[in-house]
Protein backbone atom coordinates (compact mmCIF):
# COMPACT_ATOMS: atom_id res chain seq x y z
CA UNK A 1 194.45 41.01 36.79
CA UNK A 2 193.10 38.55 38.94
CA UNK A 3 195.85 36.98 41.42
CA UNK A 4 194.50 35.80 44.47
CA UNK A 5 191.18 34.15 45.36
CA UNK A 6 189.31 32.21 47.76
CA UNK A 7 187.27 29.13 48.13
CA UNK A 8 184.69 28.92 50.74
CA UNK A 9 182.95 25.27 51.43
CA UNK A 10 179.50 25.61 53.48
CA UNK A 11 177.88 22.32 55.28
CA UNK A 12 174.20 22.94 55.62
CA UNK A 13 172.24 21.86 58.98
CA UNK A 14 169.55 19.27 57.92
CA UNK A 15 166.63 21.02 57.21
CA UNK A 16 168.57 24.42 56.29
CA UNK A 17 169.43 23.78 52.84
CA UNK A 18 167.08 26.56 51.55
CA UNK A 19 168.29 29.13 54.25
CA UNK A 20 172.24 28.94 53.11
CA UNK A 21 170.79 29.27 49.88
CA UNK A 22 168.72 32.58 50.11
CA UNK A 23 171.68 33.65 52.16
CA UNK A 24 174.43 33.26 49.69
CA UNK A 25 171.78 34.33 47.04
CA UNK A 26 170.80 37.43 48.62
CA UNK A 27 174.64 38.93 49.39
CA UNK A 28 175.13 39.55 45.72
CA UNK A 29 174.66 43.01 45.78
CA UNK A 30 177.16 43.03 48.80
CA UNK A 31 179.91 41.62 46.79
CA UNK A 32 178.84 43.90 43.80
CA UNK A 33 179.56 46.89 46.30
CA UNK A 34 183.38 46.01 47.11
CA UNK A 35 185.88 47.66 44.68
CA UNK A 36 188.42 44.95 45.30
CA UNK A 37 186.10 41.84 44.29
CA UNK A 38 186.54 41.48 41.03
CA UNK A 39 184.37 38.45 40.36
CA UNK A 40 182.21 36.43 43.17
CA UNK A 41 180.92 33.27 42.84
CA UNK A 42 178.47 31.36 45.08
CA UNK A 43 177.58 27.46 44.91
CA UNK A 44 175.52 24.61 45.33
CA UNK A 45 177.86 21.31 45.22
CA UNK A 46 175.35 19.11 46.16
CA UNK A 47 172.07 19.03 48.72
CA UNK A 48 173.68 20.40 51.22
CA UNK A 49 177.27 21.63 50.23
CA UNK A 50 177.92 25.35 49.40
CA UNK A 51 180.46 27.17 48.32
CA UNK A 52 181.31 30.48 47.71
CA UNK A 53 184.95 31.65 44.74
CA UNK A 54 185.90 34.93 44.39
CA UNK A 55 188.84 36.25 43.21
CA UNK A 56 191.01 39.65 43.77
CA UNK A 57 193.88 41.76 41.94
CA UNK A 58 195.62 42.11 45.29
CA UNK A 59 196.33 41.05 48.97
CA UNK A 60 194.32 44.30 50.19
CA UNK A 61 191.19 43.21 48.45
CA UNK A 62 190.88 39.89 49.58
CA UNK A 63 191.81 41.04 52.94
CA UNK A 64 188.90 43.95 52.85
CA UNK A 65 186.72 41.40 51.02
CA UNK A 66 187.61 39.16 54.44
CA UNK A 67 186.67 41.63 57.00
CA UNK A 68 183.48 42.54 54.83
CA UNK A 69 179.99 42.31 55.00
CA UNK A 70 179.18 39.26 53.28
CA UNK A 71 181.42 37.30 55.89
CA UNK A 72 180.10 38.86 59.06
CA UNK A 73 176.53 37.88 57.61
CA UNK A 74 177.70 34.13 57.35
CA UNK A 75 179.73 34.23 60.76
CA UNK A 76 176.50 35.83 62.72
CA UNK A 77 174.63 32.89 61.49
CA UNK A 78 177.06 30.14 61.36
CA UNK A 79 175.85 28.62 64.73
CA UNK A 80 171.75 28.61 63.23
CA UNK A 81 172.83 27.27 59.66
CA UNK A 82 175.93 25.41 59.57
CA UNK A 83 176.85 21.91 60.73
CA UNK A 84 180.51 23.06 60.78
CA UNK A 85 182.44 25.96 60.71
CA UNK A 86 182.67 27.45 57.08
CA UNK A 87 186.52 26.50 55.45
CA UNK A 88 187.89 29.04 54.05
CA UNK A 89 191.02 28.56 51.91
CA UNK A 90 193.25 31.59 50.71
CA UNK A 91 194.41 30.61 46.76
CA UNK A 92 196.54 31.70 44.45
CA UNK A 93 195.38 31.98 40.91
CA UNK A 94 198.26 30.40 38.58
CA UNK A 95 196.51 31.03 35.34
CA UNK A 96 192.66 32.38 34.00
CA UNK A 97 190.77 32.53 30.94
């Protein structure tokens, strides 16, 4: 059962809208590769506003998830593509459907 999450927000850099795009897009199979992801979710919230959801049945996944690929991706090219630091919020799922 899902139980724990989190939600990622992504500010482009002017100009790299399509880069955080094919980036997100293209670590798919990475999050299809991690056991403890159970579903992973990445977002376009307006021009240049990403976002990435996934959720976890435990502490240990999210944690692994955390320390993963698909974050040291983003982090090694957070300087190049982002106008901010990514925020990254850990959440507690309260109910699902």
């Amino acid at each position: 059962m899902e139980r724990f999450a989190l939600l990622a927000r992504l500010e482009a850099r002017p100009g790299k809208e399509s880069e955080v795009a094919q980036l997100l897009k293209g670590a798919l199979p990475l999050a299809q590769s991690e056991a403890g992801t159970l579903r992973w979710y990445a977002l376009q919230i307006g021009p240049s506003t990403f976002g990435i959801f996934d959720t976890f049945a435990d502490e240990g996944g999210r944690q692994a998830h955390l320390d993963g690929e698909i974050a040291a991706a983003l982090m090694s090219r957070a300087d190049e593509l982002l106008s901010a630091p990514p925020t990254i919020e850990k959440v507690e799922l309260l109910a699902s459907k």
